[in-house]
PDB file of N, CA and C in Angstrom:
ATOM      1  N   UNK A   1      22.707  -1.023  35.903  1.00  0.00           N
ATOM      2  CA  UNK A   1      22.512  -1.866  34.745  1.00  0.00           C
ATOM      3  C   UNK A   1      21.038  -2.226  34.598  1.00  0.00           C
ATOM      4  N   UNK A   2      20.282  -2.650  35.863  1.00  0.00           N
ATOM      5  CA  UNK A   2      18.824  -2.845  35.662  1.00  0.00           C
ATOM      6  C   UNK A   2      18.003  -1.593  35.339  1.00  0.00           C
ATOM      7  N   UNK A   3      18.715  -0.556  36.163  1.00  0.00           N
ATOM      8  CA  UNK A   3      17.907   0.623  35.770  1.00  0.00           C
ATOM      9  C   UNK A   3      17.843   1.126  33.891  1.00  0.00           C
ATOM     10  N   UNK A   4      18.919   0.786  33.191  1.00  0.00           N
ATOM     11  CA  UNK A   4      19.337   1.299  31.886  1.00  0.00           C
ATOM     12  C   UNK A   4      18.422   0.311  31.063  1.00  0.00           C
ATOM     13  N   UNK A   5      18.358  -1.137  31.386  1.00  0.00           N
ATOM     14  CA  UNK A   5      17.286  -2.437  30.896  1.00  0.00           C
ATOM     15  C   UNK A   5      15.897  -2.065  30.800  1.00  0.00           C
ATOM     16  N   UNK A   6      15.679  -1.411  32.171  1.00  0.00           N
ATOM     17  CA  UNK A   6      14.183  -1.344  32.214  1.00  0.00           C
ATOM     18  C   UNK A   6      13.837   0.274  31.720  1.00  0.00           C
ATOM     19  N   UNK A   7      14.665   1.027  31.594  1.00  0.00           N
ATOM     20  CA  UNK A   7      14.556   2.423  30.865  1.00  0.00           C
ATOM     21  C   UNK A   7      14.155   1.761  29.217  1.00  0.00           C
ATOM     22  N   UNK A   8      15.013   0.590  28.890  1.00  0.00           N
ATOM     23  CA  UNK A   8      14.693   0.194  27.454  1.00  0.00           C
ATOM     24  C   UNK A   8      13.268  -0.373  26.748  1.00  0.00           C
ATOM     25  N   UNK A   9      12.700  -0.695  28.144  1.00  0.00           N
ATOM     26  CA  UNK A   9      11.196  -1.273  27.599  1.00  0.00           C
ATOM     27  C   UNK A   9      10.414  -0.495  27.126  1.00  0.00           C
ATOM     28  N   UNK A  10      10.128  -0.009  27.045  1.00  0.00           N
ATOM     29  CA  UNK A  10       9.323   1.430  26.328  1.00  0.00           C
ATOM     30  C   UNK A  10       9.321   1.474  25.123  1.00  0.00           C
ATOM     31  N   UNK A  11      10.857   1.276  24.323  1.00  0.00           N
ATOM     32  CA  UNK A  11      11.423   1.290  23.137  1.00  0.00           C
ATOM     33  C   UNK A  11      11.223  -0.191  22.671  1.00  0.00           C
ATOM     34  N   UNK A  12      11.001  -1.376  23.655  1.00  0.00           N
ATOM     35  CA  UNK A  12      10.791  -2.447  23.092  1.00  0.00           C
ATOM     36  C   UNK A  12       9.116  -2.607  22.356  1.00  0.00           C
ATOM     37  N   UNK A  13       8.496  -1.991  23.513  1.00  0.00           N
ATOM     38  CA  UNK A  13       6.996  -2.160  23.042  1.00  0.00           C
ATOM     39  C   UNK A  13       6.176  -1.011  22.094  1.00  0.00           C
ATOM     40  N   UNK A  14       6.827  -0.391  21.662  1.00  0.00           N
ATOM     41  CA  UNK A  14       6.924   0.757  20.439  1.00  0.00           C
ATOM     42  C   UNK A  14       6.190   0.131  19.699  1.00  0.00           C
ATOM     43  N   UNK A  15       4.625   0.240  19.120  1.00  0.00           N
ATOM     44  CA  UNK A  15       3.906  -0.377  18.400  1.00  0.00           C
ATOM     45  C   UNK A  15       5.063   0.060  16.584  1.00  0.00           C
ATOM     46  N   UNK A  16       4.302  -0.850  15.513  1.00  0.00           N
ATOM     47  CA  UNK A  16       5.014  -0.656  14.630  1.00  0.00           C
ATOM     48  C   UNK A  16       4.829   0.797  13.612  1.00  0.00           C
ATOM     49  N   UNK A  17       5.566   0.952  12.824  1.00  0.00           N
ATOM     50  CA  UNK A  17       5.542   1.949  11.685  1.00  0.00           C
ATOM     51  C   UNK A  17       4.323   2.217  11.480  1.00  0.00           C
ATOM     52  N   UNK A  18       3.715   3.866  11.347  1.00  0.00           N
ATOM     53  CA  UNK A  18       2.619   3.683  10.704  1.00  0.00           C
ATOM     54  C   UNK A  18       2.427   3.297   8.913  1.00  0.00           C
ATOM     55  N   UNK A  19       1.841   3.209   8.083  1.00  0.00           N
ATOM     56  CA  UNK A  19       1.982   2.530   6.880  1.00  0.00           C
ATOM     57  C   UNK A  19       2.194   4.222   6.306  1.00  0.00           C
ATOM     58  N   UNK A  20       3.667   4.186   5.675  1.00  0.00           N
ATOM     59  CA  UNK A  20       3.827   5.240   4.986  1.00  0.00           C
ATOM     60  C   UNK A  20       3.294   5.449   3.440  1.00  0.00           C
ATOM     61  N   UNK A  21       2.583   6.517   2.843  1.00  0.00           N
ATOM     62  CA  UNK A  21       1.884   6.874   1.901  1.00  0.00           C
ATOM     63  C   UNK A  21       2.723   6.890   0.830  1.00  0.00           C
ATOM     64  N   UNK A  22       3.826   7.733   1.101  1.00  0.00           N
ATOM     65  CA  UNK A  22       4.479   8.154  -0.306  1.00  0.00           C
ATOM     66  C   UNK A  22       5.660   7.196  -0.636  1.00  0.00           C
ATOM     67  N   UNK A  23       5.985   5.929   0.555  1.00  0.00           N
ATOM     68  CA  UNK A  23       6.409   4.953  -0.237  1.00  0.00           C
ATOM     69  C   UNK A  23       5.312   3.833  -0.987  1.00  0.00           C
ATOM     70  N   UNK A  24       4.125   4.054  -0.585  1.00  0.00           N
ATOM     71  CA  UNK A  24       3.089   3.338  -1.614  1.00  0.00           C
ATOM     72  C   UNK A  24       3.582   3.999  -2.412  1.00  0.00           C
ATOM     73  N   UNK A  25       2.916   5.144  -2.644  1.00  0.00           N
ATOM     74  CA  UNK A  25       3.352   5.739  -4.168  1.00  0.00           C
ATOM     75  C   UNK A  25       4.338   4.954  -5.182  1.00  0.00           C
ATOM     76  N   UNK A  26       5.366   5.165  -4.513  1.00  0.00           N
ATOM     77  CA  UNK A  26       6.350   4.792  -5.307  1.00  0.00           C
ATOM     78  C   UNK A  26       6.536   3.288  -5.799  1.00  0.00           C
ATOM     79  N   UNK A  27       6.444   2.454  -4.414  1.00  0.00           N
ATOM     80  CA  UNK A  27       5.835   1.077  -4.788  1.00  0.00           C
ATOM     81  C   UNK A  27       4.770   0.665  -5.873  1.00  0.00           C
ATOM     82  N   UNK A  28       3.881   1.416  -5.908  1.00  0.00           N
ATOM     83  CA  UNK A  28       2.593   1.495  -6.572  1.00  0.00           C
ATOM     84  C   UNK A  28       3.132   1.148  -8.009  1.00  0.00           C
ATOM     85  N   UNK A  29       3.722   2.441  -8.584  1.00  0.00           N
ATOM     86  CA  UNK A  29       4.615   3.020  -9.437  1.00  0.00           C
ATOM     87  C   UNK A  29       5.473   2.104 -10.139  1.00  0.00           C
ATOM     88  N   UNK A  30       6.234   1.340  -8.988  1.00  0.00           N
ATOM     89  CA  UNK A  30       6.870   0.265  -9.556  1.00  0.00           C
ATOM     90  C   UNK A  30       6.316  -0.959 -10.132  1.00  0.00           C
ATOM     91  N   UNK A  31       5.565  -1.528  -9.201  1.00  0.00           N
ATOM     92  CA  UNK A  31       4.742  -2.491  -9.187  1.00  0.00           C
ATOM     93  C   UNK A  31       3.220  -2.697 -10.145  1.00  0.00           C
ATOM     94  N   UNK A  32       2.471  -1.524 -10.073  1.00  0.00           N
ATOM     95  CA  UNK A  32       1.077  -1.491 -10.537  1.00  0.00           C
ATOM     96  C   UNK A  32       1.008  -0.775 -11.773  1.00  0.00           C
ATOM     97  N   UNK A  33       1.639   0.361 -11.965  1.00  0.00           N
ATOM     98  CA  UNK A  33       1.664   1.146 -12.945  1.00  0.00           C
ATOM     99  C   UNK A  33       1.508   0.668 -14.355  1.00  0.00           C
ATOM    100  N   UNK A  34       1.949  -0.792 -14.760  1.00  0.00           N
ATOM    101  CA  UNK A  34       1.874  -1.235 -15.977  1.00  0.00           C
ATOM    102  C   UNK A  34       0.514  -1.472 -16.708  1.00  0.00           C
ATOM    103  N   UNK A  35      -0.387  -1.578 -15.317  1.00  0.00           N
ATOM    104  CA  UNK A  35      -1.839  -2.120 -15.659  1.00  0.00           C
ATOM    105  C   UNK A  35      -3.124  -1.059 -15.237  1.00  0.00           C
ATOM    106  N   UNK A  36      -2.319  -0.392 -14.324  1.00  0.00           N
ATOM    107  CA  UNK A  36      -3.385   0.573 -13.254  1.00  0.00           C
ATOM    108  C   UNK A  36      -3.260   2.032 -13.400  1.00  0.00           C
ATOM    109  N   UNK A  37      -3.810   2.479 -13.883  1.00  0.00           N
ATOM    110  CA  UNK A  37      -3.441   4.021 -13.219  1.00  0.00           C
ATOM    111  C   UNK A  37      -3.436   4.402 -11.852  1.00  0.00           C
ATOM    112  N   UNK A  38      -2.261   4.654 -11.040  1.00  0.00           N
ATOM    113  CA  UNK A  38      -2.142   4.900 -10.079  1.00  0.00           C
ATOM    114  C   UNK A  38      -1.310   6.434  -9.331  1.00  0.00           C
ATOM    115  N   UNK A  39      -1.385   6.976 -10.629  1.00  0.00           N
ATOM    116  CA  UNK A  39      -1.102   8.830 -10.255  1.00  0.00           C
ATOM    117  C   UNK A  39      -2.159   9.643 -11.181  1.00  0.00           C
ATOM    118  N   UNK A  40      -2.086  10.427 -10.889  1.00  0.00           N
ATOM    119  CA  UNK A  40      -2.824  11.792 -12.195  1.00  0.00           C
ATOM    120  C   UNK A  40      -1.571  12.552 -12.741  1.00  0.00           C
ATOM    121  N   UNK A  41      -0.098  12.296 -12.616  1.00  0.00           N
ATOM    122  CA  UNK A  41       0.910  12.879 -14.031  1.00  0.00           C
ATOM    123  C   UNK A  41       1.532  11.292 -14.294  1.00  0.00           C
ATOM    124  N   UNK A  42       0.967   9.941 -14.413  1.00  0.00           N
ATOM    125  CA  UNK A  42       1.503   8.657 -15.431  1.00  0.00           C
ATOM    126  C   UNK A  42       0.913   8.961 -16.490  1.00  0.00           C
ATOM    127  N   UNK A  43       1.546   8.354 -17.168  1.00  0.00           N
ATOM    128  CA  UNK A  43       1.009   8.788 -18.964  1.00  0.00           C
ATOM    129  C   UNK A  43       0.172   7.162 -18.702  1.00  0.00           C
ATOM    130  N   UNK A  44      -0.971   7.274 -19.456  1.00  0.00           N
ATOM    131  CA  UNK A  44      -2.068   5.952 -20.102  1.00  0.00           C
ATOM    132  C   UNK A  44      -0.844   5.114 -20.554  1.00  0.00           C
ATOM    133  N   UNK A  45      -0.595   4.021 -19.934  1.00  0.00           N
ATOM    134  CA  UNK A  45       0.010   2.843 -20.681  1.00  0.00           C
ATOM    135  C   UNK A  45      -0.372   2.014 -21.593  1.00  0.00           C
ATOM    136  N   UNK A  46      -1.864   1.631 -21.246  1.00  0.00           N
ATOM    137  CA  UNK A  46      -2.601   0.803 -22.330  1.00  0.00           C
ATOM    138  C   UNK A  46      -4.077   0.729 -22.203  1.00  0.00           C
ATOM    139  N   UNK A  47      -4.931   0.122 -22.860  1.00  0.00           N
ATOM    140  CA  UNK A  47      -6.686   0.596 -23.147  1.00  0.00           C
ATOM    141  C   UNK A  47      -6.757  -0.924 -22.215  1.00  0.00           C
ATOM    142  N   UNK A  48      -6.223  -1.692 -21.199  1.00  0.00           N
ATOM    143  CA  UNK A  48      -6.575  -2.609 -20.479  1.00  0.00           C
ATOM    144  C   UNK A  48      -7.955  -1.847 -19.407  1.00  0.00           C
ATOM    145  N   UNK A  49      -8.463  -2.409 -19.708  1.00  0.00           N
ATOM    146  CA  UNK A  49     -10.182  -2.079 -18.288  1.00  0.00           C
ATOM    147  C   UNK A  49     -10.028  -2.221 -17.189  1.00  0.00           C
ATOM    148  N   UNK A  50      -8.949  -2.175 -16.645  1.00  0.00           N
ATOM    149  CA  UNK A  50      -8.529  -2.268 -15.153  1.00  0.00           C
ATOM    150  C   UNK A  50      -8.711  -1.239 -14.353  1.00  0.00           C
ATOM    151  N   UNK A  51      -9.495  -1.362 -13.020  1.00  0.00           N
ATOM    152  CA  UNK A  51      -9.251  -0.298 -12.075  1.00  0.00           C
ATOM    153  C   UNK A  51      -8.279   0.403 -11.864  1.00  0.00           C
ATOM    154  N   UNK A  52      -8.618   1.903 -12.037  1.00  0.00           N
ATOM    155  CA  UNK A  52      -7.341   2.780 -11.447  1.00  0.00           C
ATOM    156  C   UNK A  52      -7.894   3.190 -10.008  1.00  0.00           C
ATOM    157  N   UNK A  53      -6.421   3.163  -9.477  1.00  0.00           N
ATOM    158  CA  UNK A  53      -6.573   3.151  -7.610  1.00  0.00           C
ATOM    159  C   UNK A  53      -7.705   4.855  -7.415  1.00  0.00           C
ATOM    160  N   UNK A  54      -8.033   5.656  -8.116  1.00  0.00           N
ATOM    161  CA  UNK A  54      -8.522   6.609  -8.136  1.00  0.00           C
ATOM    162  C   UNK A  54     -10.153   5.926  -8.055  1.00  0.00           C
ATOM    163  N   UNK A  55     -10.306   5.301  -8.792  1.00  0.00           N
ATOM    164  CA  UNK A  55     -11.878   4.310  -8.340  1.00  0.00           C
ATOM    165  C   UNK A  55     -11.865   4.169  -7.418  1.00  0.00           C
ATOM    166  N   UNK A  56     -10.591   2.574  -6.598  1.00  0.00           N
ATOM    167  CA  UNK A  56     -10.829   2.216  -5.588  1.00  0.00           C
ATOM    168  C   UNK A  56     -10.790   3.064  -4.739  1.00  0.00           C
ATOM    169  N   UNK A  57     -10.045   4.006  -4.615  1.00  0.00           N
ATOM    170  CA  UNK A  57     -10.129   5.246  -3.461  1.00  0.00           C
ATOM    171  C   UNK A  57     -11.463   5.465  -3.142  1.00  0.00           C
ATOM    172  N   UNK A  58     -12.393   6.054  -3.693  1.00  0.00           N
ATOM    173  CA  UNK A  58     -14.042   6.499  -3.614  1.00  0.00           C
ATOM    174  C   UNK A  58     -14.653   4.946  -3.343  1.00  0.00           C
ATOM    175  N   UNK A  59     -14.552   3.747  -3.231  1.00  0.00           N
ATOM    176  CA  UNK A  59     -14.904   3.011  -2.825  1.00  0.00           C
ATOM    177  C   UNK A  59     -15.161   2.602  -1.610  1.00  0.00           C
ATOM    178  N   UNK A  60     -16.229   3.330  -0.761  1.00  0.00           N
ATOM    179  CA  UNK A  60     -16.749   2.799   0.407  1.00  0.00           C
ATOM    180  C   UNK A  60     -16.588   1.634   0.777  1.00  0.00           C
ATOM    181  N   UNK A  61     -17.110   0.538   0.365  1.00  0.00           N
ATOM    182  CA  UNK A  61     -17.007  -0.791   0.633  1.00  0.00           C
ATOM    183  C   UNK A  61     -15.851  -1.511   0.302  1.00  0.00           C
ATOM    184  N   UNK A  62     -14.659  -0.565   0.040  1.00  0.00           N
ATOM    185  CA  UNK A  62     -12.956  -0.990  -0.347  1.00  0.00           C
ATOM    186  C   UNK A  62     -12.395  -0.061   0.958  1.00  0.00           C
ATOM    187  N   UNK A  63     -11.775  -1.095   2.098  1.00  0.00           N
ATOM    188  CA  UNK A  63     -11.036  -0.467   3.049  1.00  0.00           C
ATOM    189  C   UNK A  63     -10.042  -0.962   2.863  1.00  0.00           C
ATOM    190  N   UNK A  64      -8.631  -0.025   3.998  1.00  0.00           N
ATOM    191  CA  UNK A  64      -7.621  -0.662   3.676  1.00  0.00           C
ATOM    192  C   UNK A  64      -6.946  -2.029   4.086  1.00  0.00           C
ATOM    193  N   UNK A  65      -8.118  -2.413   5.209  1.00  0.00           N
ATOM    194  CA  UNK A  65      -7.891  -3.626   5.271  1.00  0.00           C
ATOM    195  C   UNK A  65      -8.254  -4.968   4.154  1.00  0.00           C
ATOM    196  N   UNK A  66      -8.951  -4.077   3.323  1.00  0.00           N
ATOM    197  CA  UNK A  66      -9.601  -5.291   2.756  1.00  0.00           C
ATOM    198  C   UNK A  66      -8.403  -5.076   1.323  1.00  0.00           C
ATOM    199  N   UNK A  67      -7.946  -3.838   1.158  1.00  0.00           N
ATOM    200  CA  UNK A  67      -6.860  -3.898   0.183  1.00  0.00           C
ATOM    201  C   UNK A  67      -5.867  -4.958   0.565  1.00  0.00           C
ATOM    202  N   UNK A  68      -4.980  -4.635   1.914  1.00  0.00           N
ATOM    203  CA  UNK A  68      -4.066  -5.339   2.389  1.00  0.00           C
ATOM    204  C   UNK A  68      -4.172  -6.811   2.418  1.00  0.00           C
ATOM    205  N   UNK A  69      -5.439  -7.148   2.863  1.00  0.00           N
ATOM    206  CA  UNK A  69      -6.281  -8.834   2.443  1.00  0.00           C
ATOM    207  C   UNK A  69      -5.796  -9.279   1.333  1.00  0.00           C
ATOM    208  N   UNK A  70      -6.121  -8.134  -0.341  1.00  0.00           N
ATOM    209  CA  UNK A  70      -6.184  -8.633  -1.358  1.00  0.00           C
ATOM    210  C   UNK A  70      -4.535  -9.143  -1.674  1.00  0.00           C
ATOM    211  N   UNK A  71      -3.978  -7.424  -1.338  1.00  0.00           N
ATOM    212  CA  UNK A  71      -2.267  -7.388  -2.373  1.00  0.00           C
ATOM    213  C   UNK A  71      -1.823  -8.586  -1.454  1.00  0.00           C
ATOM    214  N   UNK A  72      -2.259  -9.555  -0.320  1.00  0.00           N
ATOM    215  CA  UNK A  72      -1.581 -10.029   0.253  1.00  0.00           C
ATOM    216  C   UNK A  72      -1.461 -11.521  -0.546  1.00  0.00           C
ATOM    217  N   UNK A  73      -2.941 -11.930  -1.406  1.00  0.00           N
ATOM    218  CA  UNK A  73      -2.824 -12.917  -1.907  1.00  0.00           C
ATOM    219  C   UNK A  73      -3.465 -12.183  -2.969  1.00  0.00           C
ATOM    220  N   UNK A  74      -3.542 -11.784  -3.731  1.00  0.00           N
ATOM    221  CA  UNK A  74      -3.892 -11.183  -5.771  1.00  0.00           C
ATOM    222  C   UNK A  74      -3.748 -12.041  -6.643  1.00  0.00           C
ATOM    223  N   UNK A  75      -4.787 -12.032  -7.374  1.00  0.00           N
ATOM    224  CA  UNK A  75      -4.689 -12.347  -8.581  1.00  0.00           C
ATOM    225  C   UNK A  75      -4.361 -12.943  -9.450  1.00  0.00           C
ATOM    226  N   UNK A  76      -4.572 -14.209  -9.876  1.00  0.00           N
ATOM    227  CA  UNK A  76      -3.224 -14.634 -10.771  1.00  0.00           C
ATOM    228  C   UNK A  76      -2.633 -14.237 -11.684  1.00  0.00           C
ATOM    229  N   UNK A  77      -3.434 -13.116 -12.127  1.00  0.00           N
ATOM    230  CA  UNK A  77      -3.120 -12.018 -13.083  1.00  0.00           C
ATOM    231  C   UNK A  77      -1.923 -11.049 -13.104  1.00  0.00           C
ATOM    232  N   UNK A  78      -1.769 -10.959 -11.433  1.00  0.00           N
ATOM    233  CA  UNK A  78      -0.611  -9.728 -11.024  1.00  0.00           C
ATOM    234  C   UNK A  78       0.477 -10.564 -11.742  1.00  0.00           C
ATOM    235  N   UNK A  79       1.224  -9.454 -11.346  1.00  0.00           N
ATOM    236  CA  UNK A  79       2.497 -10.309 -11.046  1.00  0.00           C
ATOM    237  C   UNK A  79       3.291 -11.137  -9.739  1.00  0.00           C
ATOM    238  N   UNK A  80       4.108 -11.925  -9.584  1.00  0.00           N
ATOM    239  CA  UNK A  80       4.007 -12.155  -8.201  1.00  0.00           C
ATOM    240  C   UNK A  80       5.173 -11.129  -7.300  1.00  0.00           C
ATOM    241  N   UNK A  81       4.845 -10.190  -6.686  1.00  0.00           N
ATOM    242  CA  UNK A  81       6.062  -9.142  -6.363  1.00  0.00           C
ATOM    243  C   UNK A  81       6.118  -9.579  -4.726  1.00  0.00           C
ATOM    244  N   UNK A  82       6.074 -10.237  -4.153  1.00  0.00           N
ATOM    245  CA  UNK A  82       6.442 -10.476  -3.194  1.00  0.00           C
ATOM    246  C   UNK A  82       6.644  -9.002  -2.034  1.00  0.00           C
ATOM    247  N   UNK A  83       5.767  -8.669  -1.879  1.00  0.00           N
ATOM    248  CA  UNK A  83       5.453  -7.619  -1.074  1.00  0.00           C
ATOM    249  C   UNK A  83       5.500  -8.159   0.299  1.00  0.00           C
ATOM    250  N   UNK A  84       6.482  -6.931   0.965  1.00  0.00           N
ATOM    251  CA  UNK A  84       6.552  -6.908   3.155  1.00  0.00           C
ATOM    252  C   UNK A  84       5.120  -6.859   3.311  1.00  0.00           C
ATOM    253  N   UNK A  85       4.895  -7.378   4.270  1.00  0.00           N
ATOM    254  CA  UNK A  85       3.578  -6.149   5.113  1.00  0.00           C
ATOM    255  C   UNK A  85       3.510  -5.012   5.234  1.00  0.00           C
ATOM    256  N   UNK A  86       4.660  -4.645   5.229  1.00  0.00           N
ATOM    257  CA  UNK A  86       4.571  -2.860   5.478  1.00  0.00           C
ATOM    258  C   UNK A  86       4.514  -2.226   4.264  1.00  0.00           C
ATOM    259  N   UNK A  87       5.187  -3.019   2.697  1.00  0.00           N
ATOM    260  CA  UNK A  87       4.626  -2.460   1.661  1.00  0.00           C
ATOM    261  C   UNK A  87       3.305  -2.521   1.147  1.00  0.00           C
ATOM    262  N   UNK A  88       2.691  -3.507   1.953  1.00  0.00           N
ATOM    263  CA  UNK A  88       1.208  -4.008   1.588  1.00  0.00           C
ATOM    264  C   UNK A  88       0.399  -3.026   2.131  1.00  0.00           C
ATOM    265  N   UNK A  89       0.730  -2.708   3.125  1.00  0.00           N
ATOM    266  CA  UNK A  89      -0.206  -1.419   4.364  1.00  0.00           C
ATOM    267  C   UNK A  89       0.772  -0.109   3.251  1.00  0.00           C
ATOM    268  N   UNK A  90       1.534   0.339   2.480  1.00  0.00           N
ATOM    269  CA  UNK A  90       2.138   1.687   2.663  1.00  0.00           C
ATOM    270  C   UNK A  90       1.143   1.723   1.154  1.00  0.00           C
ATOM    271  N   UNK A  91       1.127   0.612   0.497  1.00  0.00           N
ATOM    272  CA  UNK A  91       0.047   0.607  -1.029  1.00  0.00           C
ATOM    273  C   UNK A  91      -1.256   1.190  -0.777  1.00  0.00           C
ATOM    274  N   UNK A  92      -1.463   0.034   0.159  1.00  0.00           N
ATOM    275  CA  UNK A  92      -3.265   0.356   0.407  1.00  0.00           C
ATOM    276  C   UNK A  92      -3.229   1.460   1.390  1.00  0.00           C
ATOM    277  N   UNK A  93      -2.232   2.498   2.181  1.00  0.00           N
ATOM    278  CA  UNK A  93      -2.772   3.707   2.650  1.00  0.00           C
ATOM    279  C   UNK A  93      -2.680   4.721   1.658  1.00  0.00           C
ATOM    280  N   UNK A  94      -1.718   4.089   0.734  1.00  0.00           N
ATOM    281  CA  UNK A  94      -1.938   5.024  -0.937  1.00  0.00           C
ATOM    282  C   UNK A  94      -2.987   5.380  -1.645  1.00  0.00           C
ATOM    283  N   UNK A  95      -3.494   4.471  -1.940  1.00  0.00           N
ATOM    284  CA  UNK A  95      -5.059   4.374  -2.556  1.00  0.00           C
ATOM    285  C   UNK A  95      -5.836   4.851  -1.957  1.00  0.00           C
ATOM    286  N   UNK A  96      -6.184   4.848  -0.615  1.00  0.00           N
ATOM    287  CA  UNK A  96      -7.199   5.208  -0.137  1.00  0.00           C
ATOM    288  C   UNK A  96      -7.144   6.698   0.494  1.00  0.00           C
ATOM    289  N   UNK A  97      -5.947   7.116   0.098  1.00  0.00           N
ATOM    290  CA  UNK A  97      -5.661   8.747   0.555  1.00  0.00           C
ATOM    291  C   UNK A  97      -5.589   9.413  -0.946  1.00  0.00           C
ATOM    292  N   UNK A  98      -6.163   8.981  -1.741  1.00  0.00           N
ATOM    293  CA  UNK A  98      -6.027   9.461  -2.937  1.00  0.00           C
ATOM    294  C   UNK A  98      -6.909  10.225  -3.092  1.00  0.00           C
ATOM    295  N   UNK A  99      -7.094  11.746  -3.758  1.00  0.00           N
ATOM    296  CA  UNK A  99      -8.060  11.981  -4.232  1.00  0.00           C
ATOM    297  C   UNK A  99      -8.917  11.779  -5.478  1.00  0.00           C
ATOM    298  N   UNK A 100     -10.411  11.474  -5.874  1.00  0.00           N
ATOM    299  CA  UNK A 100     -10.793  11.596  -7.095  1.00  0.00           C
ATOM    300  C   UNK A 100     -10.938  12.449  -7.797  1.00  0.00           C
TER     301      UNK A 100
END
């Protein structure tokens, strides 16, 4: 029984998920799409002057920590979507794996 316990620690200290990309996407999609361009096949929603994540991508001085910082508290502008952490990290590894 101790032996099967301590076989389990390994699996306890399993650092977490890495931040998956293509559920940003889709999050993105759900969430951002109204204001942002955040693919190259969304159709233009509207002539709003808002960054598309294709900017922030090429943005040196925009990491994904400093994304995850933002979507964590945004804007009063956003909307309020109540984003996990792990959707906050799967957004901002979106953006920043984007190409321009």
């Amino acid at each position: 029984m101790v032996a099967l316990s301590l076989a389990a620690l390994p699996l306890l200290s399993t650092p977490g998920a890495a931040a998956d990309r293509e559920n940003g996407k889709v999050l993105a999609l759900k969430w951002c799409s109204a204001c942002h361009l955040v693919s190259k096949d969304q159709p233009v929603v509207n002539d709003a002057p808002l960054a598309s994540f294709y900017e922030l991508a090429k943005e040196d001085a925009i990491s994904e920590a400093t994304l995850k910082t933002f979507l964590a508290d945004p804007h009063p502008q956003m909307p309020g979507m109540s984003l996990s952490n792990m959707e906050i990290a799967d957004i901002a590894r979106y953006i920043k794996t984007l190409e321009p």
